[in-house]
Protein backbone atom coordinates (compact mmCIF):
# COMPACT_ATOMS: atom_id res chain seq x y z
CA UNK A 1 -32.93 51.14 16.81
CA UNK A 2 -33.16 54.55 15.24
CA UNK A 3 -36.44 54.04 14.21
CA UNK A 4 -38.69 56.26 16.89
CA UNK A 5 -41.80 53.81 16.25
CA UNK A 6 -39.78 50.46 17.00
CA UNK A 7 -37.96 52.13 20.56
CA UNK A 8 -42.11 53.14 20.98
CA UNK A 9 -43.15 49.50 20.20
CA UNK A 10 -40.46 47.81 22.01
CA UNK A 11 -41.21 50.31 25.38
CA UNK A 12 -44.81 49.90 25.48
CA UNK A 13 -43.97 45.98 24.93
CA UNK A 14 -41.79 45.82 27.69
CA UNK A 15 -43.93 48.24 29.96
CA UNK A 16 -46.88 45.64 29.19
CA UNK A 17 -45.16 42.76 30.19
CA UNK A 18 -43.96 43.97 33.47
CA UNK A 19 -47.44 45.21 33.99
CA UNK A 20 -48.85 41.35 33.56
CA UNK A 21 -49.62 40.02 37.03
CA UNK A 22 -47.85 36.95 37.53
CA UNK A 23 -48.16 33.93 39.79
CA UNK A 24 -45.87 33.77 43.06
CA UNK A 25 -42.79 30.99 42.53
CA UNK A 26 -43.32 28.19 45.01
CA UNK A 27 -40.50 26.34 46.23
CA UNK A 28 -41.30 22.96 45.55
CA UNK A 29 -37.98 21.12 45.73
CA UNK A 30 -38.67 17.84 47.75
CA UNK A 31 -42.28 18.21 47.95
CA UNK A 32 -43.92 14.63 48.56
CA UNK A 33 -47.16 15.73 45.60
CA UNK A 34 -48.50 12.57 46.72
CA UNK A 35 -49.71 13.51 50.03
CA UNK A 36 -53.17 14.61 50.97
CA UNK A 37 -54.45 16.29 54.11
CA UNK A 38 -56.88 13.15 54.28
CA UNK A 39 -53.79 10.61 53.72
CA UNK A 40 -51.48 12.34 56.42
CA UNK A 41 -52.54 11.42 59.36
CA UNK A 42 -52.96 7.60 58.40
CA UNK A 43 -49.47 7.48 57.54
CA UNK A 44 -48.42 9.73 60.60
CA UNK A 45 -45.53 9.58 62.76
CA UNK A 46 -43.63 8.03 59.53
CA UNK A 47 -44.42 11.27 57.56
CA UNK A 48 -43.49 13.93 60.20
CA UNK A 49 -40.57 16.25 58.45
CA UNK A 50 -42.08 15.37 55.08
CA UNK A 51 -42.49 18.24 52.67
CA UNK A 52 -45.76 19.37 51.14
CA UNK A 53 -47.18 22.10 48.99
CA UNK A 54 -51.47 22.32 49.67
CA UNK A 55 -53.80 25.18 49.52
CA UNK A 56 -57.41 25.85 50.11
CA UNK A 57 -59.67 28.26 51.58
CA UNK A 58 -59.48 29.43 55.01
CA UNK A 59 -61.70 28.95 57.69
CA UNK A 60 -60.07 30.62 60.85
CA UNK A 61 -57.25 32.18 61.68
CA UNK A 62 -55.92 32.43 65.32
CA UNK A 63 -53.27 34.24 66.81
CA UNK A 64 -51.27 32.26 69.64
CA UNK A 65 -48.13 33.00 71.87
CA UNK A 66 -45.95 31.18 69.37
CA UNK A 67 -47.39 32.64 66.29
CA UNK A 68 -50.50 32.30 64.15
CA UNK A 69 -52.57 29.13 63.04
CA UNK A 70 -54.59 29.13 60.41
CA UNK A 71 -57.47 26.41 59.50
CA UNK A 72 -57.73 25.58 56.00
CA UNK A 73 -60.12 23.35 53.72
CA UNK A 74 -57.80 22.10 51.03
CA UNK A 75 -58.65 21.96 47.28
CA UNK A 76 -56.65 20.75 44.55
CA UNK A 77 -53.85 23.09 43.21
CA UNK A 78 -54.14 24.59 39.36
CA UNK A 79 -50.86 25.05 37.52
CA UNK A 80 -49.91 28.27 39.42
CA UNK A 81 -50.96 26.46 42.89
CA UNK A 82 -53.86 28.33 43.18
CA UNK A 83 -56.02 25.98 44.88
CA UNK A 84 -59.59 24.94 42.80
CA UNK A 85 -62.24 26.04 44.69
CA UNK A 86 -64.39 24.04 42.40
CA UNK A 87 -63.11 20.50 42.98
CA UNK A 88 -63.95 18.37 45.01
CA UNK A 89 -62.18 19.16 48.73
CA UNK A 90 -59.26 17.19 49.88
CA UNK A 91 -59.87 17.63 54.05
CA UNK A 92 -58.58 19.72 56.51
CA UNK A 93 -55.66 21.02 57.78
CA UNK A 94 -53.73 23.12 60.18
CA UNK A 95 -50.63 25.85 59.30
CA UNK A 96 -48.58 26.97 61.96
CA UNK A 97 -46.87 30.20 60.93
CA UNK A 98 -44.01 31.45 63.33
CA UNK A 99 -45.55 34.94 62.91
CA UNK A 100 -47.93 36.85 63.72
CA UNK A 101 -50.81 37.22 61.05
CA UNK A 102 -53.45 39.45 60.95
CA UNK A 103 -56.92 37.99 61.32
CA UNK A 104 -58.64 40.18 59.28
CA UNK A 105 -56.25 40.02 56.24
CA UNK A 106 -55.96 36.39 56.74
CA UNK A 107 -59.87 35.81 56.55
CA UNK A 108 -62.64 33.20 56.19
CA UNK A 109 -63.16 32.94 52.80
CA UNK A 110 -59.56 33.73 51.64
CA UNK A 111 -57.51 31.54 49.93
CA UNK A 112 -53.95 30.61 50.90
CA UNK A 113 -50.78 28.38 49.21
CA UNK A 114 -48.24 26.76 51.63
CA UNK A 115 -44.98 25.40 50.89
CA UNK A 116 -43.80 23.54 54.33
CA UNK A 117 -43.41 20.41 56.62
CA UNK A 118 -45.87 17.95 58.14
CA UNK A 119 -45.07 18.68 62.16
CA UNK A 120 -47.67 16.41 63.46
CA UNK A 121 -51.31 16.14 64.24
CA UNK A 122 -54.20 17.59 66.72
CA UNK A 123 -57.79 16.27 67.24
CA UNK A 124 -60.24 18.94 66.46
CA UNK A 125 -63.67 19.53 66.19
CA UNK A 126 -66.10 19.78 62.76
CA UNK A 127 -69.25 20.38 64.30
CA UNK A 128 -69.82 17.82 66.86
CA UNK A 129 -67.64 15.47 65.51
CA UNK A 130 -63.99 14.52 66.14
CA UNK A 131 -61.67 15.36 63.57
CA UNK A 132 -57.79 14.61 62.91
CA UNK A 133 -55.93 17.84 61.44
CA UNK A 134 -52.87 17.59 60.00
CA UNK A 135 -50.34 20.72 61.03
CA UNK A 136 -48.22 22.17 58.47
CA UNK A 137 -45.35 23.99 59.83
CA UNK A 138 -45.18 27.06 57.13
CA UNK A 139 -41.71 27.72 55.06
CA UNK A 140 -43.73 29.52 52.39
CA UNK A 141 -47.32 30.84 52.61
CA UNK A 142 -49.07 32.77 50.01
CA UNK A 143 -52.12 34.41 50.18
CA UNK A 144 -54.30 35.00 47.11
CA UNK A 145 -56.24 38.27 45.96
CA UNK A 146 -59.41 38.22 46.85
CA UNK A 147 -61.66 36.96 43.95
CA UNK A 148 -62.71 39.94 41.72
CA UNK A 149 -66.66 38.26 41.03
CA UNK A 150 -65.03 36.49 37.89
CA UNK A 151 -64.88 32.78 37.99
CA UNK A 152 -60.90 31.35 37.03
CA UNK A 153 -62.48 28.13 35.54
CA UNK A 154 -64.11 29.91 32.47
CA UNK A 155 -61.88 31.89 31.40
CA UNK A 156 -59.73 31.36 28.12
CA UNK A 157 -56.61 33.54 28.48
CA UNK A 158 -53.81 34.02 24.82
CA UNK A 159 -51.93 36.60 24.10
CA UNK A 160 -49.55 39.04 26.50
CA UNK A 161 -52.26 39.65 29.57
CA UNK A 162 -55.65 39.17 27.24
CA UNK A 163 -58.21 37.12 28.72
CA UNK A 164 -61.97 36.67 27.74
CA UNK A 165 -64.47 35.11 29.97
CA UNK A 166 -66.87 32.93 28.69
């Protein structure tokens, strides 16, 4: 490439590209996509070990001795497992992380992606009412910008990195 122009074109092509924000890569060999945070704990104690990839929106986060648990109100996944906050939600459920997390970064409102095991179950409380929470022992757990006032489902994205809202 002699041509100044085409080593111009090709850099600003390749500085745009790396520039494009891209979704986190999820680890989701032997991930049972069947399982809900509603279906777990019917099927529980024959499901404890299996794999599962959920996300949602967090509710609380508390730090323990052992590491952090985070409560989360799933919602289905979109093709880069960002989970839907528009859908319809799927239940509740419980990550155990084996480190500490801050609270404040890992806040009401944010939304997380997990990659991990089903470890077991704990009764909980929604209100006044008893609830059965799934716990997710975490392998991988992503946490998602927070939401820059645009809403994902309407926009129409082509191109390298264009997107239009509509």
């Amino acid at each position: 490439m002699k041509n100044p122009g085409s080593l111009f074109l090709v850099s600003s092509l390749i500085a745009l590209l790396a520039a494009c924000a891209s979704a986190p890569t999820f680890d989701a060999a032997g991930v049972n996509a069947g399982l809900t945070p509603r279906g777990v704990t019917a099927e529980l104690p024959g499901i404890v070990g299996e794999r599962v990839l959920w996300g949602g929106v967090i509710l609380a986060t508390t730090n323990l001795k052992s590491g952090t648990r985070i409560e989360v109100l799933a919602y289905p996944l979109d093709d880069s497992k960002r989970p839907l906050r528009d859908s319809d939600p799927l239940g509740r459920f419980l990550i155990q992380h084996a480190e500490y997390l801050e609270p404040a970064t890992y806040a009401e409102g944010r939304m997380v992606t997990v990659v991990g095991t089903v470890h077991g179950e704990v009764t909980g409380k929604v209100g006044e009412t008893d609830y059965q929470y799934p716990i997710i022992t975490s392998q991988q757990l992503h946490l998602w910008e927070k939401d820059q006032g645009y809403d994902r489902g309407g926009n129409v994205h082509f191109g390298i990195g264009v997107g239009i809202g509509l």
